[in-house]
Protein backbone atom coordinates (compact mmCIF):
# COMPACT_ATOMS: atom_id res chain seq x y z
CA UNK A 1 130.10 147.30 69.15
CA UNK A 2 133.22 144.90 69.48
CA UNK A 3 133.26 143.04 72.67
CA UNK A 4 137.14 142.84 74.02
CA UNK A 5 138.80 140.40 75.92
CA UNK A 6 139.57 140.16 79.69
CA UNK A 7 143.43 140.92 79.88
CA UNK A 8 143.59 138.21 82.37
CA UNK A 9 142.45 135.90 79.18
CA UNK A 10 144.61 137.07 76.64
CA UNK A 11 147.52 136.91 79.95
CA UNK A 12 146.32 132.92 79.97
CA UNK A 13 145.74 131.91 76.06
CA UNK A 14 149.45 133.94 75.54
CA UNK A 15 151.05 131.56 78.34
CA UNK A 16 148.92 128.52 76.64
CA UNK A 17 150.78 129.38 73.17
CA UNK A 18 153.78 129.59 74.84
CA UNK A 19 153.81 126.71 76.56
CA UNK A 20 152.46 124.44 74.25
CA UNK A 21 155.46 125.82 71.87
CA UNK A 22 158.02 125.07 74.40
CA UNK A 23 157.05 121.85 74.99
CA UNK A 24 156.83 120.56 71.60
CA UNK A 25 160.03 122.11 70.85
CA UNK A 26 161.52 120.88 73.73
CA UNK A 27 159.87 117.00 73.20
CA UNK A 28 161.00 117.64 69.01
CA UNK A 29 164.97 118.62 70.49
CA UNK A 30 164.89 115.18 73.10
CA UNK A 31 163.60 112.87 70.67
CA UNK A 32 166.30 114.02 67.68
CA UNK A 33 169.18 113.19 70.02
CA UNK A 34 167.26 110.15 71.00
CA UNK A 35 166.90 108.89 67.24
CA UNK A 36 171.22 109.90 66.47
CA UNK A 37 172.11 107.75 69.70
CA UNK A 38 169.86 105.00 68.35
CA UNK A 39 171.36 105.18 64.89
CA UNK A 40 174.70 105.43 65.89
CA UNK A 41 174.28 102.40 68.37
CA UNK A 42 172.86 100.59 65.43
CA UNK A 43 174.73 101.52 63.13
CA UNK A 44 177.64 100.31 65.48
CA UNK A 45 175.79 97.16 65.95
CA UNK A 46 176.00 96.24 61.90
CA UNK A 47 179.82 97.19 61.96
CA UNK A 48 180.61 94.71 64.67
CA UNK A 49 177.83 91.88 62.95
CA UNK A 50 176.97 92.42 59.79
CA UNK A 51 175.72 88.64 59.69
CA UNK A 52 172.84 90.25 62.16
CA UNK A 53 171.80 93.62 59.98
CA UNK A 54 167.93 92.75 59.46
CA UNK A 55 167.51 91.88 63.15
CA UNK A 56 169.02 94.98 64.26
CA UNK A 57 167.81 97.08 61.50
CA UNK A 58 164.25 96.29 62.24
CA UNK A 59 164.56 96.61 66.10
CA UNK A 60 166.08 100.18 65.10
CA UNK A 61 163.31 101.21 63.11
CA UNK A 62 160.91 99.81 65.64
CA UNK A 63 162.78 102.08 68.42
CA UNK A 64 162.70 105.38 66.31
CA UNK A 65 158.87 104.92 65.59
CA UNK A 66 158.59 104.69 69.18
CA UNK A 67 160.76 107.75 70.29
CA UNK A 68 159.04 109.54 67.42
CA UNK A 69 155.70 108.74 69.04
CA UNK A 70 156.72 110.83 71.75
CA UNK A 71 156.83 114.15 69.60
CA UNK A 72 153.76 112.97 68.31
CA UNK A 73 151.60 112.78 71.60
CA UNK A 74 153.44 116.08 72.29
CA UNK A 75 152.14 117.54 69.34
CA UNK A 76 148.26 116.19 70.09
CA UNK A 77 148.04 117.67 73.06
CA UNK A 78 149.97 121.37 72.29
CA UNK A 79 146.86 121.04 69.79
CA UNK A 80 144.20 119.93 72.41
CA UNK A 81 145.67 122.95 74.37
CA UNK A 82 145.45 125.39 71.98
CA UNK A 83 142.53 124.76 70.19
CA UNK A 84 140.36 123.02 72.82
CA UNK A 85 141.79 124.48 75.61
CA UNK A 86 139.48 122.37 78.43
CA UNK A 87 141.21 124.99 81.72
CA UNK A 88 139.68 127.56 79.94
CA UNK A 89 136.58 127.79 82.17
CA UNK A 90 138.41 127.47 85.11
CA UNK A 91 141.23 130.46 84.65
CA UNK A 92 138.90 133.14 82.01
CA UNK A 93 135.67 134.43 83.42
């Protein structure tokens, strides 16, 4: 004998996956624009003083690990959610 699911639980872990999908999508799409205006600037930066390309070169790469960080922490807790899911108890009886 299979026990089923609640709909009301499969109506919350759906909106869970969806959410969590959205988000790191959405965090993924804001920090790729983030990382071309930080290149271009930079890259702008070299054109007009190319006497100073390691010093802006390595406060670029310094920037886009930090806006990549973002996706990152995105991404840990879409997994938290999905996986561990800790409003579980509180929404699925």
């Amino acid at each position: 004998m299979t026990q089923r699911a609640a709909p009301h639980a499969v109506d919350y872990f759906l909106w869970t996956v969806i959410i969590a999908s959205l988000g790191l999508a959405f965090a993924a799409a804001v920090c790729g624009v983030a990382q071309a205006l930080a290149i271009r600037r930079g890259l702008e930066g070299i054109a007009r003083q190319p006497e100073a390309t390691g010093q802006i070169q390595t406060a670029m790469i310094l920037g886009l690990a930090f806006i990549e960080s973002l996706v990152i922490y995105v991404l840990l807790v879409s997994l938290i959610l999905l996986f561990v899911n800790p409003f579980a108890k509180f929404f699925v009886q």
